[in-house]
PDB file of N, CA and C in Angstrom:
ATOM      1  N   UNK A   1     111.820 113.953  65.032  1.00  0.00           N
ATOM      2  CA  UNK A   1     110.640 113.423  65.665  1.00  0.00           C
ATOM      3  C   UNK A   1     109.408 113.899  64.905  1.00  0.00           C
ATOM      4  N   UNK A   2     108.363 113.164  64.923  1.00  0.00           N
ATOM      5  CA  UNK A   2     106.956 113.704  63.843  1.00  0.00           C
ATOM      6  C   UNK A   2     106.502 114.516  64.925  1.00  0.00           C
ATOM      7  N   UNK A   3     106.080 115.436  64.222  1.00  0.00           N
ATOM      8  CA  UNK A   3     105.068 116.398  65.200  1.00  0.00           C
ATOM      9  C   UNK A   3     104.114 116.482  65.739  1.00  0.00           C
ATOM     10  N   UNK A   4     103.312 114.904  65.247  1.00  0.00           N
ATOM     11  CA  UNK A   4     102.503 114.257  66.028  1.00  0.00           C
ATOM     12  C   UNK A   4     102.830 113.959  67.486  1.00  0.00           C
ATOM     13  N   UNK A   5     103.847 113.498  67.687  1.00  0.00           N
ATOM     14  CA  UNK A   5     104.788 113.004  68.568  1.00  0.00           C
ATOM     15  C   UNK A   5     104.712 114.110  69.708  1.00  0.00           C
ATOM     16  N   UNK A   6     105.311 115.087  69.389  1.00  0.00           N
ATOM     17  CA  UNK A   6     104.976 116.215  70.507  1.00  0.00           C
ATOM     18  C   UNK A   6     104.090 116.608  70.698  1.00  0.00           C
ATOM     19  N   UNK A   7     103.072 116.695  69.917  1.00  0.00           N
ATOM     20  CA  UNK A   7     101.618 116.713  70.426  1.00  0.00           C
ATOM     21  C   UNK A   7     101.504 115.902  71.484  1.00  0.00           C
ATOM     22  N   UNK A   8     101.518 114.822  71.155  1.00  0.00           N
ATOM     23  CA  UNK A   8     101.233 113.523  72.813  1.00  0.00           C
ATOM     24  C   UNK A   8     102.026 114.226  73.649  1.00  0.00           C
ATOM     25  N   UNK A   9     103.520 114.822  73.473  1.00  0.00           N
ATOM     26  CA  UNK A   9     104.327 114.956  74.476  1.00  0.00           C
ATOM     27  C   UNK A   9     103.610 116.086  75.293  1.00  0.00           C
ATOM     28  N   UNK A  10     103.450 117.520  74.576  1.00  0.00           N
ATOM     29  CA  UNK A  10     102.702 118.295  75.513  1.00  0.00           C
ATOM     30  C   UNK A  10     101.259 118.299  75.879  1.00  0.00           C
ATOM     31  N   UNK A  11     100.930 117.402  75.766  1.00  0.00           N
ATOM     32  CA  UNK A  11      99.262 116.743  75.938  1.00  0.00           C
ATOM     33  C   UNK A  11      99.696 116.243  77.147  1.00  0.00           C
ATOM     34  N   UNK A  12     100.410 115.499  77.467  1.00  0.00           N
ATOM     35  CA  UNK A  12     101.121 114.731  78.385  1.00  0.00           C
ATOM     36  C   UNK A  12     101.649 115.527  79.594  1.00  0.00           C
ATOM     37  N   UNK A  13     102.443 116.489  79.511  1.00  0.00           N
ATOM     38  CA  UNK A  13     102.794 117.736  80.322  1.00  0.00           C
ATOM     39  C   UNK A  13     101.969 118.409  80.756  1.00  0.00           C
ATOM     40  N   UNK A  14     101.007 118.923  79.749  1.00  0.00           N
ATOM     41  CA  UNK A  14      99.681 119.469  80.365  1.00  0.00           C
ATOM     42  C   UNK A  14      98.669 119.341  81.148  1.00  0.00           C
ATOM     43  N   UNK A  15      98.612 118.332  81.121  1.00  0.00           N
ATOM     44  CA  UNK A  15      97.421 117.034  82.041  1.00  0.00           C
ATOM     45  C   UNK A  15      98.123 116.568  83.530  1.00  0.00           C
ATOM     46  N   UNK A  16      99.703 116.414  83.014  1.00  0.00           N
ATOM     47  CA  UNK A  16     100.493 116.144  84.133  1.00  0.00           C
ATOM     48  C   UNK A  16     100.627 118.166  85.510  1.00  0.00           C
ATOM     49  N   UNK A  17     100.624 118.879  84.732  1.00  0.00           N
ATOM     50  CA  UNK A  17     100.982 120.142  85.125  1.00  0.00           C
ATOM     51  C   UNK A  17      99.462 120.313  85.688  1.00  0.00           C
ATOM     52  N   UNK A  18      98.316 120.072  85.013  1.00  0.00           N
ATOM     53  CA  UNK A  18      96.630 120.148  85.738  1.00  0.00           C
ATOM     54  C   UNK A  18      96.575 119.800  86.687  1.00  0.00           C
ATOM     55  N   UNK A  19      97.340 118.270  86.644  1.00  0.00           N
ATOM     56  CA  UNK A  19      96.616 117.277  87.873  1.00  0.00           C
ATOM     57  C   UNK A  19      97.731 118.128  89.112  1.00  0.00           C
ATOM     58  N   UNK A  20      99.151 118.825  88.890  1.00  0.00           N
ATOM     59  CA  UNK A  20     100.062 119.017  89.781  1.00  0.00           C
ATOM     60  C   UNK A  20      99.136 120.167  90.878  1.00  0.00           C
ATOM     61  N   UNK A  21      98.598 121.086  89.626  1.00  0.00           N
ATOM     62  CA  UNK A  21      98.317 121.942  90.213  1.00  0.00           C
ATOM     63  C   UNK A  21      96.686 122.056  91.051  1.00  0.00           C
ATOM     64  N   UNK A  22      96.204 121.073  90.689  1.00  0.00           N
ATOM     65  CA  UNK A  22      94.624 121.085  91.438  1.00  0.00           C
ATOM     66  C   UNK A  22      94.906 120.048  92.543  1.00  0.00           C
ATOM     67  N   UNK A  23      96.096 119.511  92.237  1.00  0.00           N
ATOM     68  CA  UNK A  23      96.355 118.871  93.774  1.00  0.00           C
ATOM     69  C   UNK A  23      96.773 119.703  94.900  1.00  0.00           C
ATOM     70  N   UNK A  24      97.665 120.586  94.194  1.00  0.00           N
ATOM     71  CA  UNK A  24      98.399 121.403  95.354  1.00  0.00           C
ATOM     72  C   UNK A  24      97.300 122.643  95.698  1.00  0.00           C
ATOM     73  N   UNK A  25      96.626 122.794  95.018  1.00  0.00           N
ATOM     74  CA  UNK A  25      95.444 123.919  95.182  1.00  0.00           C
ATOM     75  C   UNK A  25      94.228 123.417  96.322  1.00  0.00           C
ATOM     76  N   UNK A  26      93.865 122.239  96.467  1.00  0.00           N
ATOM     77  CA  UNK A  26      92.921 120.935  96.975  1.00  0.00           C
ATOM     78  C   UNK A  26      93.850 120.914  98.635  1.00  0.00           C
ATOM     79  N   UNK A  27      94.814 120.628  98.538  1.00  0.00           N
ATOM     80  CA  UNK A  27      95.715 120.875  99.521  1.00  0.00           C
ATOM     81  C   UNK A  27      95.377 121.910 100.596  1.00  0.00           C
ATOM     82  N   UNK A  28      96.083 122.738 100.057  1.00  0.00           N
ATOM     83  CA  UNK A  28      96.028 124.177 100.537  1.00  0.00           C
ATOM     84  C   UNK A  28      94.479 124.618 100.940  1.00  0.00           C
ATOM     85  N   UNK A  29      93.776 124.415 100.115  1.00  0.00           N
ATOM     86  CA  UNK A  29      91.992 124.782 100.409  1.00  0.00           C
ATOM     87  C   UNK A  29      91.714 123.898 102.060  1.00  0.00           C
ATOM     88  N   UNK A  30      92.270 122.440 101.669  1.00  0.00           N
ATOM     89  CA  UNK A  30      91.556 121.789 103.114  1.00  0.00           C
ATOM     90  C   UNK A  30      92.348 122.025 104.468  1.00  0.00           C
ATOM     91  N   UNK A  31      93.693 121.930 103.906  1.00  0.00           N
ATOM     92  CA  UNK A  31      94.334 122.739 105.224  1.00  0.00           C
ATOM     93  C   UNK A  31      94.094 124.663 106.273  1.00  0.00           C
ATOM     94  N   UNK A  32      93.816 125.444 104.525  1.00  0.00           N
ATOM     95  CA  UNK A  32      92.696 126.422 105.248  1.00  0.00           C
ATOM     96  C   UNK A  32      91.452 125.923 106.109  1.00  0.00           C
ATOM     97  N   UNK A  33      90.791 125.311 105.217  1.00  0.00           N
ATOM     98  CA  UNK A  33      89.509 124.681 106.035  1.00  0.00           C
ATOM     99  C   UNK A  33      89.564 124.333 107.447  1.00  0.00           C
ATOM    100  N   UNK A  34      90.633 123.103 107.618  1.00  0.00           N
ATOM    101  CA  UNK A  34      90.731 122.483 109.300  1.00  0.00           C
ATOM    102  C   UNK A  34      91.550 123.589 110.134  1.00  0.00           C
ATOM    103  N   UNK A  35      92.489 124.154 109.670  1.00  0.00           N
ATOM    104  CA  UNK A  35      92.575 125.857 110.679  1.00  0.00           C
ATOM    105  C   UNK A  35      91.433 126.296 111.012  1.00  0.00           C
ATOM    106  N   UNK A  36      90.843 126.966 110.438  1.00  0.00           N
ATOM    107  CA  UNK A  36      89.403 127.705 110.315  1.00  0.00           C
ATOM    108  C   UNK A  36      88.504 126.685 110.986  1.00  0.00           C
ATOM    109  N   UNK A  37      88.549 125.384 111.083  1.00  0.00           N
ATOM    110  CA  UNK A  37      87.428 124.871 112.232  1.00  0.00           C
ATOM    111  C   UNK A  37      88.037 124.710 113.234  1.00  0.00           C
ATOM    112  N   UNK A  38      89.351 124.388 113.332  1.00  0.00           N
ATOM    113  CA  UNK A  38      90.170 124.175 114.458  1.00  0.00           C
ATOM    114  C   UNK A  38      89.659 125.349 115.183  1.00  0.00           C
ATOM    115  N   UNK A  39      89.936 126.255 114.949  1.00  0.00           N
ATOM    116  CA  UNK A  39      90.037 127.839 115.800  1.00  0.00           C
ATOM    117  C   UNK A  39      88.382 128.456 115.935  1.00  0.00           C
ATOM    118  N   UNK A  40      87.487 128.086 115.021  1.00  0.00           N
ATOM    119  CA  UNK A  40      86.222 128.151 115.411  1.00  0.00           C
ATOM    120  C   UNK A  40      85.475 126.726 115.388  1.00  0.00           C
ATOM    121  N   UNK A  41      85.222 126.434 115.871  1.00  0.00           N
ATOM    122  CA  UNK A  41      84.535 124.905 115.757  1.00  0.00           C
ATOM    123  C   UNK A  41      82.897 125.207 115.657  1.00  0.00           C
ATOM    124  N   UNK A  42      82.513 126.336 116.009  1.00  0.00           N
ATOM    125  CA  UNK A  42      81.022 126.367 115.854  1.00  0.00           C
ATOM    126  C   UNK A  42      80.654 127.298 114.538  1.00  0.00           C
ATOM    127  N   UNK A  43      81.736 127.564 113.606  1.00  0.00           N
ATOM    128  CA  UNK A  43      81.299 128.133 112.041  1.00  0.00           C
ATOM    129  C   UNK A  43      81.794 126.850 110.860  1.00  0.00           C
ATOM    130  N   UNK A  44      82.118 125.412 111.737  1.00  0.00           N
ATOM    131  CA  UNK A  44      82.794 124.363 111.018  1.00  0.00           C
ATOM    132  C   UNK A  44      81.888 123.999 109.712  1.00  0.00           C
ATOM    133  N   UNK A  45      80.317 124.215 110.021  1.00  0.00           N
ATOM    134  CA  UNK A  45      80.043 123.583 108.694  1.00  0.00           C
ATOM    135  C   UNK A  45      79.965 124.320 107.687  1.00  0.00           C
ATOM    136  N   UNK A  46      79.953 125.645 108.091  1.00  0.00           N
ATOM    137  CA  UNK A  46      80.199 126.633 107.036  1.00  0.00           C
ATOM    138  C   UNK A  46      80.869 126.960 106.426  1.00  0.00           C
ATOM    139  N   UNK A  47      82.632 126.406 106.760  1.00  0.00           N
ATOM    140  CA  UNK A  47      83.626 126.299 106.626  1.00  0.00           C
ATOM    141  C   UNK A  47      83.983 125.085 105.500  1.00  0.00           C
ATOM    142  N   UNK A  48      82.644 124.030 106.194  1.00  0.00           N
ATOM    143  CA  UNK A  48      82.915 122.415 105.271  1.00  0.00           C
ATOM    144  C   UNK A  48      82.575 123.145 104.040  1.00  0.00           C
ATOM    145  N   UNK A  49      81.184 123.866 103.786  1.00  0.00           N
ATOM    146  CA  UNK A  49      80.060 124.295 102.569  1.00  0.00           C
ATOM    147  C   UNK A  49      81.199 124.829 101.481  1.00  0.00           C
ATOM    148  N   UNK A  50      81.809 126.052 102.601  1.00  0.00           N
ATOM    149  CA  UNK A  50      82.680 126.165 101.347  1.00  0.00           C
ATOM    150  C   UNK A  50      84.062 125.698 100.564  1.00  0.00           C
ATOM    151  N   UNK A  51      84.654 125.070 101.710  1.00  0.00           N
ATOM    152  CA  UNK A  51      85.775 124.251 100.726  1.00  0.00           C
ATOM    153  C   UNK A  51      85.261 123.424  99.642  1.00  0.00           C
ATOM    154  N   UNK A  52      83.983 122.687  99.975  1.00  0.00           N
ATOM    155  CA  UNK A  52      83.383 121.817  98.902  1.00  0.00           C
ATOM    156  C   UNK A  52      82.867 122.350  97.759  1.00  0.00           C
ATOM    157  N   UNK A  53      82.381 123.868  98.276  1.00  0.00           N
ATOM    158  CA  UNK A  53      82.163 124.156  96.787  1.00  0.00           C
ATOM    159  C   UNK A  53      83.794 124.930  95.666  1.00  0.00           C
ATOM    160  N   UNK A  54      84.268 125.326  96.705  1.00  0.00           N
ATOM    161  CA  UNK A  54      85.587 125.971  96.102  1.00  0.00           C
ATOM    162  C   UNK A  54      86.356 125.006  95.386  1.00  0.00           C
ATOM    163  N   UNK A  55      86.072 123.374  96.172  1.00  0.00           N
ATOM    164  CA  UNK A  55      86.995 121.944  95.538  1.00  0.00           C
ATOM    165  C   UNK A  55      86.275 121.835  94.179  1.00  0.00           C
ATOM    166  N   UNK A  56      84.989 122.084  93.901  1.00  0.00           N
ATOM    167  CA  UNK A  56      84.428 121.361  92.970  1.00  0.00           C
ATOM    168  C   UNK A  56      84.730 122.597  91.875  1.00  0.00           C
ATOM    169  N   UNK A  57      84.839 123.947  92.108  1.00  0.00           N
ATOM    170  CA  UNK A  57      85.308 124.847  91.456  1.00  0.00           C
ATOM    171  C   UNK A  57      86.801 124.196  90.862  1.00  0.00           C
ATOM    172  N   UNK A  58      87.539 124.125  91.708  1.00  0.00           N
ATOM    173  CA  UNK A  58      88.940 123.657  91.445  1.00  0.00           C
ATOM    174  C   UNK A  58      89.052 122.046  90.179  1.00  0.00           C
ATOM    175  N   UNK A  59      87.992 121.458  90.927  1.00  0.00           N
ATOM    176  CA  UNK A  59      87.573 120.250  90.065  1.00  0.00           C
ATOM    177  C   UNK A  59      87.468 120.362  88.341  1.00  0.00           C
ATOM    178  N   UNK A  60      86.411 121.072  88.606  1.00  0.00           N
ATOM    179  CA  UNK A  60      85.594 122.226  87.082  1.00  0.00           C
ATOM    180  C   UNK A  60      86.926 122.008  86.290  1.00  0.00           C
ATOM    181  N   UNK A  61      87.269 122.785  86.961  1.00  0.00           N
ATOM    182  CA  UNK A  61      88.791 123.552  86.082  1.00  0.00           C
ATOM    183  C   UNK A  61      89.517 122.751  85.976  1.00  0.00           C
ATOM    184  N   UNK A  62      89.546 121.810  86.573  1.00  0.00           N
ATOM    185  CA  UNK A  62      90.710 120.581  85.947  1.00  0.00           C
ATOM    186  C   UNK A  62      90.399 120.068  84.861  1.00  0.00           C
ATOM    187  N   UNK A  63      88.665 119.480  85.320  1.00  0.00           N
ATOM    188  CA  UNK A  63      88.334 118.658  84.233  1.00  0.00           C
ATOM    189  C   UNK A  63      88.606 119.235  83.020  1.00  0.00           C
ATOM    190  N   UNK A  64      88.664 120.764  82.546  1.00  0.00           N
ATOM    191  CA  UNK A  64      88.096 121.259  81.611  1.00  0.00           C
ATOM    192  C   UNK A  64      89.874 121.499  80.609  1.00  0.00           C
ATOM    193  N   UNK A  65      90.733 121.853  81.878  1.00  0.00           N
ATOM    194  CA  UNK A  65      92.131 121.729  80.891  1.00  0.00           C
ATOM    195  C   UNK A  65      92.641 120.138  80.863  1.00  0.00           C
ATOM    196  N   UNK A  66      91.987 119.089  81.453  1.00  0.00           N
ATOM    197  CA  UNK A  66      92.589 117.832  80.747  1.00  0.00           C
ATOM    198  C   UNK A  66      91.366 117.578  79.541  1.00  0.00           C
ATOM    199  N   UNK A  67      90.819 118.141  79.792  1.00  0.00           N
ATOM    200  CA  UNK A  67      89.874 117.679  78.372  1.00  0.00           C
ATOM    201  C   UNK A  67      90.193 118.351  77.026  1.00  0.00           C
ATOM    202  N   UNK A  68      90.709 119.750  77.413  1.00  0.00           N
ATOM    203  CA  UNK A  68      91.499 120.598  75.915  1.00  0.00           C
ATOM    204  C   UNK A  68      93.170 119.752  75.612  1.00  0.00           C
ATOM    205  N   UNK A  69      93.191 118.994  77.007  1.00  0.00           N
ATOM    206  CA  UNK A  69      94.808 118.517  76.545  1.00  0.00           C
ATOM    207  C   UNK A  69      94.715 117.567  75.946  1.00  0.00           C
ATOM    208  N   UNK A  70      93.392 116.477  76.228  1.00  0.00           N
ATOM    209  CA  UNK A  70      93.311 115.089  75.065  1.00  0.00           C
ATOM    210  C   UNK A  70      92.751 115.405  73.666  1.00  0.00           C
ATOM    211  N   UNK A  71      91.924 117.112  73.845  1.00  0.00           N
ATOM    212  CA  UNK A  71      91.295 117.250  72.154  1.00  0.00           C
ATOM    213  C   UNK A  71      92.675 117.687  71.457  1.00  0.00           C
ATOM    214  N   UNK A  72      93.701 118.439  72.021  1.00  0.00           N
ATOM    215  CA  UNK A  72      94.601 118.540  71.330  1.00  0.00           C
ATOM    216  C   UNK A  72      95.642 117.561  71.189  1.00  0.00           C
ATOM    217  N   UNK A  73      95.790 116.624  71.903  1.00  0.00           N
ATOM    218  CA  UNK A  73      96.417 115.223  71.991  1.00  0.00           C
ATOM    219  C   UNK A  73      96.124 114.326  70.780  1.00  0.00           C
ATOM    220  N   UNK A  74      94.382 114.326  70.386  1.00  0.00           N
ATOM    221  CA  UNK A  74      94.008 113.769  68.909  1.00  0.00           C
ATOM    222  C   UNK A  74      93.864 114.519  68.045  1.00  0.00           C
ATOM    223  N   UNK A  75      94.165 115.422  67.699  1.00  0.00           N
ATOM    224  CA  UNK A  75      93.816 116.519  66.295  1.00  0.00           C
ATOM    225  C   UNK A  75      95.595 115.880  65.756  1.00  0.00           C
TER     226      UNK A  75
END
């Protein structure tokens, strides 16, 4: 196989393994979240403030390893 070839392949794995894991991370954050308002309902928006910023943290970080997986995907 050219070694180009596996480049795409683990470019491919990598991006696939990002998206696995900021899903299951995104998950877990909002299901903390609706516990935590469930059981206090009057600290709920404080609760919203921060999953949204913790998601967009989580976001960050995705964007940033599918973007090293397509620069190494074209080199």
């Amino acid at each position: 196989m050219d070694p180009k070839a596996f480049g795409f392949l683990a470019a491919g794995f990598g991006a696939a393994l990002t998206v696995i894991g900021a899903g299951l991370g995104i998950g877990k954050l909002a299901a903390a979240a609706m516990e935590a308002s469930g059981r206090q309902p009057e600290v709920a928006g404080q609760v919203r403030t921060s999953m949204l910023i913790a998601a967009a943290l989580i976001e960050g970080a995705t964007f940033f390893a599918l973007a090293i997986c397509i620069i190494l995907a074209t080199k």
